[in-house]
N, C-alpha and C. Protein backbone atom coordinates (compact mmCIF):
# COMPACT_ATOMS: atom_id res chain seq x y z
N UNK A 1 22.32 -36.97 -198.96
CA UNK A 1 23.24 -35.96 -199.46
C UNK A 1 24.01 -35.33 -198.30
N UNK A 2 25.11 -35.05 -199.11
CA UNK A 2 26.20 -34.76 -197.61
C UNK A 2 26.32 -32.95 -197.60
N UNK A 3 25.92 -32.12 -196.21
CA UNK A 3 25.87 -31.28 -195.87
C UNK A 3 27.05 -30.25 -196.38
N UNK A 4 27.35 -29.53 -197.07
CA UNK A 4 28.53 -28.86 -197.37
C UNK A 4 29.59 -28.71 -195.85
N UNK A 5 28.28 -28.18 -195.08
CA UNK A 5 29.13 -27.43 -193.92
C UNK A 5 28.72 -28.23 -192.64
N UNK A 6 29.51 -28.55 -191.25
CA UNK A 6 29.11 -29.14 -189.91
C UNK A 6 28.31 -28.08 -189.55
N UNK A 7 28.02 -29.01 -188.28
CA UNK A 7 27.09 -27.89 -187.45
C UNK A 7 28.04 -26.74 -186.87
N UNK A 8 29.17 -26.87 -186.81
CA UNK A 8 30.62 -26.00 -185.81
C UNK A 8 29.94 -24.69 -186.99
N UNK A 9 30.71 -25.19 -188.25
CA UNK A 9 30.50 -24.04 -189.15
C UNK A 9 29.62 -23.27 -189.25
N UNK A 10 27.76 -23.98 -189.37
CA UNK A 10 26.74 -23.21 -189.01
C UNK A 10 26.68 -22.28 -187.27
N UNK A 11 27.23 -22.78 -186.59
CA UNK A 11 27.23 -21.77 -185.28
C UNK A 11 28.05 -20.67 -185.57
N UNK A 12 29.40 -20.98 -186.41
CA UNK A 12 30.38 -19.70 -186.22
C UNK A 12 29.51 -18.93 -187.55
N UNK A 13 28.69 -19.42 -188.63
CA UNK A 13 28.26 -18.59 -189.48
C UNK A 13 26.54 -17.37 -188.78
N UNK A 14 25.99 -18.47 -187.64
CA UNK A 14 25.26 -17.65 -186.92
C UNK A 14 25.89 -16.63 -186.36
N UNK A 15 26.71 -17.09 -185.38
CA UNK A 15 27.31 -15.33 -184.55
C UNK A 15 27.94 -14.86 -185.37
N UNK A 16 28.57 -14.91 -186.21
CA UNK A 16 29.26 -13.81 -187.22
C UNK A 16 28.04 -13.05 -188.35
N UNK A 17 27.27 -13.66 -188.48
CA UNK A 17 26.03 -12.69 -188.90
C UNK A 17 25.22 -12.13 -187.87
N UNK A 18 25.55 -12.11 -186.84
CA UNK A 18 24.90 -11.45 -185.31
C UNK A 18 25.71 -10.49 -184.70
N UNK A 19 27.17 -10.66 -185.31
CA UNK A 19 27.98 -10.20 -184.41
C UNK A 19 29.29 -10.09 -184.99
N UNK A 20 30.17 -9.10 -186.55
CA UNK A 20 31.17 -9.68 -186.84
C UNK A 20 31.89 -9.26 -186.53
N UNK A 21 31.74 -8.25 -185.22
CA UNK A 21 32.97 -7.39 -184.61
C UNK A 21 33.95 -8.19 -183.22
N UNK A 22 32.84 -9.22 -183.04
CA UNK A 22 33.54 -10.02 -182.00
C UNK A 22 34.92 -10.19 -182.28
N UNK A 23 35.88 -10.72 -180.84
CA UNK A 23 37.07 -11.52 -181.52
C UNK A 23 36.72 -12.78 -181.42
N UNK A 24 38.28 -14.02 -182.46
CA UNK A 24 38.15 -14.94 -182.32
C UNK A 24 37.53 -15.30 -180.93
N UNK A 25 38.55 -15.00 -180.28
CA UNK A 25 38.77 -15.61 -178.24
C UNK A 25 37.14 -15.69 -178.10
N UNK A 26 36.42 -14.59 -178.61
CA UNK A 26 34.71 -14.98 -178.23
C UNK A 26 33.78 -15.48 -179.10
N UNK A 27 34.53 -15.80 -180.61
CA UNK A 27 33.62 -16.54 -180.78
C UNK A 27 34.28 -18.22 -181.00
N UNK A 28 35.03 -18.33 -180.36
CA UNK A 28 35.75 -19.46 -180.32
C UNK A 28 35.02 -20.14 -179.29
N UNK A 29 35.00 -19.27 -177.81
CA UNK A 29 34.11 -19.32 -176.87
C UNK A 29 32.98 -19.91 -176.98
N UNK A 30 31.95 -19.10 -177.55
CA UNK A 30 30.87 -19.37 -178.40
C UNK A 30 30.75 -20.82 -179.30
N UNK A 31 31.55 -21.24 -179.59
CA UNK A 31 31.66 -22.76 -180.58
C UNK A 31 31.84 -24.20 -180.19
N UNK A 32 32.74 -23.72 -178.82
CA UNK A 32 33.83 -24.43 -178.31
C UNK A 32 34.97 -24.56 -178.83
N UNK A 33 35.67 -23.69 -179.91
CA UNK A 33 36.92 -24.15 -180.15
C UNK A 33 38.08 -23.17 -179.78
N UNK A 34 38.92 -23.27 -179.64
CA UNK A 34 40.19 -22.29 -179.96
C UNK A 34 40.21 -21.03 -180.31
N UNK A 35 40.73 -20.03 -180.20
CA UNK A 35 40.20 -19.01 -181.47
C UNK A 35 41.15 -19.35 -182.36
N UNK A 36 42.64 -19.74 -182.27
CA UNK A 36 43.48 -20.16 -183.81
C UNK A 36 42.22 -21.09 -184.89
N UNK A 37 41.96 -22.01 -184.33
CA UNK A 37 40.68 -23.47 -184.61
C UNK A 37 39.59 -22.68 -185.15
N UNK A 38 38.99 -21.53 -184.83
CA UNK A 38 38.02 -20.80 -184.84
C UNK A 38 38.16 -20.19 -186.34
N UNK A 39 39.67 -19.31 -185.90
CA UNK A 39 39.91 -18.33 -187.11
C UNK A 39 40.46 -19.10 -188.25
N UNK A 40 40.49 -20.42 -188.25
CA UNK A 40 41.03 -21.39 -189.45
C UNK A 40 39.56 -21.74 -190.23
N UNK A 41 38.70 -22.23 -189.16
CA UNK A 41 37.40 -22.60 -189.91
C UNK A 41 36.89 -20.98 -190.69
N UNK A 42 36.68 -20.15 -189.90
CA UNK A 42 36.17 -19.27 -190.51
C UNK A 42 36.75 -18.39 -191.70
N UNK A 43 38.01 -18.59 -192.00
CA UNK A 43 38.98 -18.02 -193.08
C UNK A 43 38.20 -19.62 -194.02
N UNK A 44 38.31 -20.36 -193.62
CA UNK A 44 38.38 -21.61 -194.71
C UNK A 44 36.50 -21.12 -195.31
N UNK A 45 35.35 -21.02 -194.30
CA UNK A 45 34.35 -20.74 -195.18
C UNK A 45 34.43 -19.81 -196.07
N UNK A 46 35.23 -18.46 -194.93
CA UNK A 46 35.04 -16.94 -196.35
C UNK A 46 36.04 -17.79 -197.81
N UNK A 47 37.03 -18.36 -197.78
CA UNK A 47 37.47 -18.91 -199.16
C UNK A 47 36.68 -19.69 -199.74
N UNK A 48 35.91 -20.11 -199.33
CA UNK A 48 34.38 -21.86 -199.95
C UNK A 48 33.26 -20.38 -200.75
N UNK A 49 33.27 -18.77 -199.89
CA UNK A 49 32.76 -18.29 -200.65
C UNK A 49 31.32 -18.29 -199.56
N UNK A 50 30.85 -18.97 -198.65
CA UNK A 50 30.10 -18.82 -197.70
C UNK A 50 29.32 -17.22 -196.92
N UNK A 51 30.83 -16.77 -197.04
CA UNK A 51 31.02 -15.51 -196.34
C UNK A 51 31.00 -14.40 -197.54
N UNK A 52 30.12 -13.76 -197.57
CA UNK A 52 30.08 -13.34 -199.15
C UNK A 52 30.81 -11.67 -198.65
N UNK A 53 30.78 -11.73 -197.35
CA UNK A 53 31.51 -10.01 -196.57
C UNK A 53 31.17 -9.45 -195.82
N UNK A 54 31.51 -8.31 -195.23
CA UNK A 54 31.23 -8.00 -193.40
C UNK A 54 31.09 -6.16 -194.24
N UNK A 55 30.02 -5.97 -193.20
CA UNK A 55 29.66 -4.32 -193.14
C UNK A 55 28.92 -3.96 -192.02
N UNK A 56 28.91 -2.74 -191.97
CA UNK A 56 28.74 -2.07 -190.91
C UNK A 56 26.77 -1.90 -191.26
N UNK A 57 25.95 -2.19 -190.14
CA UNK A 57 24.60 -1.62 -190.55
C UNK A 57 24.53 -0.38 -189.46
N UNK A 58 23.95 0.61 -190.89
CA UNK A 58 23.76 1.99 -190.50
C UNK A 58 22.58 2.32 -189.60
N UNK A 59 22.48 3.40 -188.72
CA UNK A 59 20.96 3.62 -188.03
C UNK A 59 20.48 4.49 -189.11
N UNK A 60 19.17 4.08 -189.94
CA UNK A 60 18.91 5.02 -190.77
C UNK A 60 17.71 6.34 -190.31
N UNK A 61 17.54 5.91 -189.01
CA UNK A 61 17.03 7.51 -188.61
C UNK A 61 18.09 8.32 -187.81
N UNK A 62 19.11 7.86 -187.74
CA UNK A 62 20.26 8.69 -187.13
C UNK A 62 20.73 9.64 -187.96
N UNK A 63 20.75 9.32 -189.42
CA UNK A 63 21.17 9.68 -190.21
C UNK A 63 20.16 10.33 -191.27
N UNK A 64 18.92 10.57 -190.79
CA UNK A 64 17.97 11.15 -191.35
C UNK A 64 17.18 10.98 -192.19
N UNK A 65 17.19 9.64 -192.71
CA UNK A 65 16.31 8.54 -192.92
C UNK A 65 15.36 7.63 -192.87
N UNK A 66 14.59 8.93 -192.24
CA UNK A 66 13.74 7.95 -191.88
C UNK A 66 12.20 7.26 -192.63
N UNK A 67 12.02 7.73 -193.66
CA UNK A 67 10.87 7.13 -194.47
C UNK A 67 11.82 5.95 -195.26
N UNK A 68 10.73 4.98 -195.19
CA UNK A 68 10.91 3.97 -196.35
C UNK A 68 10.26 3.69 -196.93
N UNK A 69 10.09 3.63 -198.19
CA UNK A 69 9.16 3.41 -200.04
C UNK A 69 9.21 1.79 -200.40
N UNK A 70 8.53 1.12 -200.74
CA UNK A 70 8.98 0.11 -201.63
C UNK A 70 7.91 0.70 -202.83
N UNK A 71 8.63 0.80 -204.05
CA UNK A 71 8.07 1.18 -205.62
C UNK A 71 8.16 0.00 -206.46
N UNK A 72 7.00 -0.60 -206.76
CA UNK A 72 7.00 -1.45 -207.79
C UNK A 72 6.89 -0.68 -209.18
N UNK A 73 7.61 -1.55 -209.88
CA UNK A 73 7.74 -0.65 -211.24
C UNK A 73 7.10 -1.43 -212.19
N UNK A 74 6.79 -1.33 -213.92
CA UNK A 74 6.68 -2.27 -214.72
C UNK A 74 7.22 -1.57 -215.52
N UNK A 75 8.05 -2.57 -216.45
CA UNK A 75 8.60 -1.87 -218.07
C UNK A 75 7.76 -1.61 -219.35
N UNK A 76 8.22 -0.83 -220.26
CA UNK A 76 7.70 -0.71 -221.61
C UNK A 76 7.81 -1.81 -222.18
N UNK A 77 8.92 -2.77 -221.87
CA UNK A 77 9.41 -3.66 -222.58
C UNK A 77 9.87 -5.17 -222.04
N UNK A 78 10.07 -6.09 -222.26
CA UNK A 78 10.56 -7.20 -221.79
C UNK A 78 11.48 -7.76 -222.83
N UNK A 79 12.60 -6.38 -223.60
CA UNK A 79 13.78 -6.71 -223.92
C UNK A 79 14.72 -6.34 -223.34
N UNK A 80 15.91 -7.56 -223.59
CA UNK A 80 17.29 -7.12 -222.33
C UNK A 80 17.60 -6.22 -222.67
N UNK A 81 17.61 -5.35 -223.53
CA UNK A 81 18.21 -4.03 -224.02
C UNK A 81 17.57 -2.96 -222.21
N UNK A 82 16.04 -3.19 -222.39
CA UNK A 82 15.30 -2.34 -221.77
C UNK A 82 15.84 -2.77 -220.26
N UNK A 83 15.60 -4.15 -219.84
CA UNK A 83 16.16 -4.14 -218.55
C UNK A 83 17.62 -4.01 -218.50
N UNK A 84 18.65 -4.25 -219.28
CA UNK A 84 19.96 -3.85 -218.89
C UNK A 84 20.02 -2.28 -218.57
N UNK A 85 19.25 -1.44 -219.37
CA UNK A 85 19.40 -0.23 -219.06
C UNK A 85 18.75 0.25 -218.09
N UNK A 86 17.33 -0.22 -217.36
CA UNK A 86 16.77 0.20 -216.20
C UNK A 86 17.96 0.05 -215.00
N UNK A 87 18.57 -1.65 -215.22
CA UNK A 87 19.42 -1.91 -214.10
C UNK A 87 20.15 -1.06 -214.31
N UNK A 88 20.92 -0.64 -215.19
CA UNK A 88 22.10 -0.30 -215.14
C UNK A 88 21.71 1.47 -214.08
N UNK A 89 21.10 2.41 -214.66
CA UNK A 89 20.86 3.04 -214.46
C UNK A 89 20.29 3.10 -212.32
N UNK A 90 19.82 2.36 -212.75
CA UNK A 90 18.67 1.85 -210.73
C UNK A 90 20.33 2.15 -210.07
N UNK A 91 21.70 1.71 -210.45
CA UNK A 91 23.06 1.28 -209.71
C UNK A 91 23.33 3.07 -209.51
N UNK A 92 22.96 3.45 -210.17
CA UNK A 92 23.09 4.88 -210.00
C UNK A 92 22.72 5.81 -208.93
N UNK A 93 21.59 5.60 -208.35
CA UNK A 93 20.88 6.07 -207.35
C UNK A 93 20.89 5.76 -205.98
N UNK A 94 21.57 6.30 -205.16
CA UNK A 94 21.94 5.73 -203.68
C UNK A 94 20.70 5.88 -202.77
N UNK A 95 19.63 6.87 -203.21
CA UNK A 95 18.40 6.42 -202.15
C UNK A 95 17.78 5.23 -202.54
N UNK A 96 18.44 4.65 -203.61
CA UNK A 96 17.32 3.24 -203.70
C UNK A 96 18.61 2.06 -203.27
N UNK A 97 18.02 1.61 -201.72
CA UNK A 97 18.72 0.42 -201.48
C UNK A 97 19.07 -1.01 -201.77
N UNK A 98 18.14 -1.33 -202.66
CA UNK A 98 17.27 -3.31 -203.36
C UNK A 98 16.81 -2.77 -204.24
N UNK A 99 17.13 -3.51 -204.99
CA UNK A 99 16.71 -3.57 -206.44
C UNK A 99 15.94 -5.24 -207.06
N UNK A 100 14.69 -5.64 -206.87
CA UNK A 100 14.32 -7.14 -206.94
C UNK A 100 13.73 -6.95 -208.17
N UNK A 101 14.39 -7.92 -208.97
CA UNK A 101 13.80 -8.30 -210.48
C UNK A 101 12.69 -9.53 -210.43
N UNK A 102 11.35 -9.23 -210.60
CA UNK A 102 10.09 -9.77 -209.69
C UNK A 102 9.02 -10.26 -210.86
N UNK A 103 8.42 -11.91 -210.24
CA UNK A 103 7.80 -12.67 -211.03
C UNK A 103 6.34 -12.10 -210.83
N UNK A 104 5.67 -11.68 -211.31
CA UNK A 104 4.32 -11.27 -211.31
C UNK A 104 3.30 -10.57 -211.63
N UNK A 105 2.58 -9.40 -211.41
CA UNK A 105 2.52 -8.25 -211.52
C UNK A 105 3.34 -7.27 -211.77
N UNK A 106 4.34 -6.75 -211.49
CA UNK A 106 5.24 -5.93 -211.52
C UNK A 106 6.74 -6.53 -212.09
N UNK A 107 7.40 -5.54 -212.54
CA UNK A 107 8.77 -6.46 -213.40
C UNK A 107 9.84 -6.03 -212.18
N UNK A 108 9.52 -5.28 -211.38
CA UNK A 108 10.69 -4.81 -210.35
C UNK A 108 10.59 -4.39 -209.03
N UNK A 109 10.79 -4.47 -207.71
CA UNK A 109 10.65 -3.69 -206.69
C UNK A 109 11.68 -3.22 -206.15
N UNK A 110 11.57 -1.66 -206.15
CA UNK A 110 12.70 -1.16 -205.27
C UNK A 110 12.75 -0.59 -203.94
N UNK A 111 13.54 -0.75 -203.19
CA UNK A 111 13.37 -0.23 -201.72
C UNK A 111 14.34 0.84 -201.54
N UNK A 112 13.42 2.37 -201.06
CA UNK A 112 14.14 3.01 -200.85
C UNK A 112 14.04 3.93 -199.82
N UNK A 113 14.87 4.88 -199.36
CA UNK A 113 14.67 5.64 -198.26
C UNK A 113 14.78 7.05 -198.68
N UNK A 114 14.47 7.93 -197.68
CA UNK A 114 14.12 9.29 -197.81
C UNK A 114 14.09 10.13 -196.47
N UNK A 115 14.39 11.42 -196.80
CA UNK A 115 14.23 12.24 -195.47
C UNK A 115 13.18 12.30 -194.89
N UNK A 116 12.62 12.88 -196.07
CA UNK A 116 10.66 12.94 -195.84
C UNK A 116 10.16 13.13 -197.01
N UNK A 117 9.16 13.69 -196.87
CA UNK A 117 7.75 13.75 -198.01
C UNK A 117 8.68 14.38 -199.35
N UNK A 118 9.08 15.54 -198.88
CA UNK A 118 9.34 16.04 -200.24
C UNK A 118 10.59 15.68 -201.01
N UNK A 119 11.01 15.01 -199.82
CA UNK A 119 12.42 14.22 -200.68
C UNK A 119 11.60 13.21 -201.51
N UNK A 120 10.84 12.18 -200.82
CA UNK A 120 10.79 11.23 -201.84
C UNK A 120 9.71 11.53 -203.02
N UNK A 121 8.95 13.08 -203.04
CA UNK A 121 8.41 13.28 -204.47
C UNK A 121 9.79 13.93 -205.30
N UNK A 122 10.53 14.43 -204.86
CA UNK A 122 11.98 14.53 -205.57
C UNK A 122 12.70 13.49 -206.43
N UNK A 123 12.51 12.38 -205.72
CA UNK A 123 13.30 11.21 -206.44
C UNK A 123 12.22 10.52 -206.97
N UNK A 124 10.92 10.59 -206.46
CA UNK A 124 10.13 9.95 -207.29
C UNK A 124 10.14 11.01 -208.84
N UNK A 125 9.78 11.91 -208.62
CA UNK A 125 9.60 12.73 -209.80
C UNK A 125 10.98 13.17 -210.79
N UNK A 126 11.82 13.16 -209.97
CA UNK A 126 13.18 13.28 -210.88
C UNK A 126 14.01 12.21 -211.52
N UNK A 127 14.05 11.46 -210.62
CA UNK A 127 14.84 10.03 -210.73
C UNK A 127 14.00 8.55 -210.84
N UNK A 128 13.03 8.41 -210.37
CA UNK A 128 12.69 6.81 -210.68
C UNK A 128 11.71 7.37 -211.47
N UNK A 129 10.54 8.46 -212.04
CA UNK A 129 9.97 8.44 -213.24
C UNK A 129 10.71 8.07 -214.37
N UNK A 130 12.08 9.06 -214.66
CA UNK A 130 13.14 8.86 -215.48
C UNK A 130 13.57 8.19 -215.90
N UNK A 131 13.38 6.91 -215.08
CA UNK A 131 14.32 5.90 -215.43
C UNK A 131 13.87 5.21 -216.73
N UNK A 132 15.20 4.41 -217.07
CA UNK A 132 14.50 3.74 -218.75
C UNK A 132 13.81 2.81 -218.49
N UNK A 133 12.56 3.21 -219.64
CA UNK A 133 11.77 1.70 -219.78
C UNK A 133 10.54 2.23 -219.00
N UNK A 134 10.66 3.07 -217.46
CA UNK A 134 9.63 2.69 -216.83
C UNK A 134 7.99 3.16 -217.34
N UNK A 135 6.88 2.11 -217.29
CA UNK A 135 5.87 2.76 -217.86
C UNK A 135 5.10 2.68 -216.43
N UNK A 136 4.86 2.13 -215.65
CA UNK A 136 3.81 1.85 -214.21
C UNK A 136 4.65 2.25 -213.18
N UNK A 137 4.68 2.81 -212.32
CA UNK A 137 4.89 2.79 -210.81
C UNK A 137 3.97 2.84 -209.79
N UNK A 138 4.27 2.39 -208.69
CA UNK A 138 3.31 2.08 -207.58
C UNK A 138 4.25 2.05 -206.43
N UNK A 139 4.08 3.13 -205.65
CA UNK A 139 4.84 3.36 -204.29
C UNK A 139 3.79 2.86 -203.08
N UNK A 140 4.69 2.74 -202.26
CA UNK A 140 4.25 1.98 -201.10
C UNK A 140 5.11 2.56 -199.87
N UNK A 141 4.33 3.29 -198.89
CA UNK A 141 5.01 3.73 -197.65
C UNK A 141 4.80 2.86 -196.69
N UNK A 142 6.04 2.54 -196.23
CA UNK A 142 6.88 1.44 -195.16
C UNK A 142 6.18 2.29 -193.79
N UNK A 143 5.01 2.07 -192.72
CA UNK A 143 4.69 2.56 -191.68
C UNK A 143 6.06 2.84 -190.71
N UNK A 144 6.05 1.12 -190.49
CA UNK A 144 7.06 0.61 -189.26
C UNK A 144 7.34 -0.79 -189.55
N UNK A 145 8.64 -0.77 -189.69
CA UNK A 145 9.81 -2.33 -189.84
C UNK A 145 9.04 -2.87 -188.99
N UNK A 146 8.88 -4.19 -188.73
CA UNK A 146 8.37 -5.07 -188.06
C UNK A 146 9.08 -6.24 -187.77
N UNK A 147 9.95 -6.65 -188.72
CA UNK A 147 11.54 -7.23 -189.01
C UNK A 147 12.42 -6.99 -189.63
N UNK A 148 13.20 -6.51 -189.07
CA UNK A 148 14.00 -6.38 -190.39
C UNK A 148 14.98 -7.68 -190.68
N UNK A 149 15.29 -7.73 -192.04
CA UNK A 149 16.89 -8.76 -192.50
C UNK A 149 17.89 -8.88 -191.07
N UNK A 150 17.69 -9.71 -190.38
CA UNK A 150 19.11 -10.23 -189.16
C UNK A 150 19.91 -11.37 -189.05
N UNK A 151 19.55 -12.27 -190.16
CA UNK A 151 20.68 -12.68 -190.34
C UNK A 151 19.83 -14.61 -191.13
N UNK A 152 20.62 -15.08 -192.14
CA UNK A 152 20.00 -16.70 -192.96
C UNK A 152 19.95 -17.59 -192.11
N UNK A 153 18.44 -18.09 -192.14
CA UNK A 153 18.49 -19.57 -191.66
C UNK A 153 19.36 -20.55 -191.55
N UNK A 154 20.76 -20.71 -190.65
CA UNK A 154 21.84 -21.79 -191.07
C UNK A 154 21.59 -22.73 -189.67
């Protein structure tokens, strides 16, 4: 089976998930090509859809963030009525960052952040009890990242 993408493409898709502030000129550098050559391949993946978009990652204890939760949830129900409305609702809430719809024990895990203690009995008790559907929760305090998400195996 034939590879969607060369290896050129997998290098410029590594440093641009490492790095998408670079310019072409360096990551052209980086490839061996051109940066025109560079910025053609890499416009041509973001159109294939490869490149799903570029953002800024925040320091979240800079910004006062520094606890992290993962809450497994379970529903009342396992009708789409019930999960369209949990999801819909979860889109609502900006301390919860991931939202994973999960095979197992639990129907959901969410990851979220907090100032501190009494923030997250705040949102635990105001906002993710609340939510529709939920009958189980089970929080989980994040010590210390150990890895975080830096970038897909390509």
């Amino acid at each position: 089976m034939k590879l969607p993408i060369d290896e050129i493409d997998r290098k410029i898709l590594r440093f641009i998930q490492a790095d998408s502030a670079q310019s072409m000129v360096e990551l052209g550098d980086r490839v061996g090509l051109s940066a025109s050559a560079c910025h053609r391949r890499l416009k041509a993946l973001e159109e294939r859809g490869f490149v799903a978009g570029y953002r800024a990652v925040l320091n979240r204890s800079k910004l006062g963030l520094s606890m992290q939760f993962f809450i497994e949830l379970s529903l009342t129900s396992q009708s789409d009525k019930t999960f369209e409305a949990f999801e819909r609702a979860v889109r609502d809430i900006p301390e919860i960052l991931e939202c994973h719809l999960m095979a197992g024990q639990s129907d959901y895990i969410l990851r979220v952040v907090c100032q501190d203690a009494a923030a997250f009995e705040r949102l635990h008790r105001e906002l993710v009890a609340r939510l529709p559907g939920v009958a189980r929760i089970h929080s989980n305090l994040s010590i210390r990242e150990v890895k975080e998400w830096s970038s897909l195996p390509v």
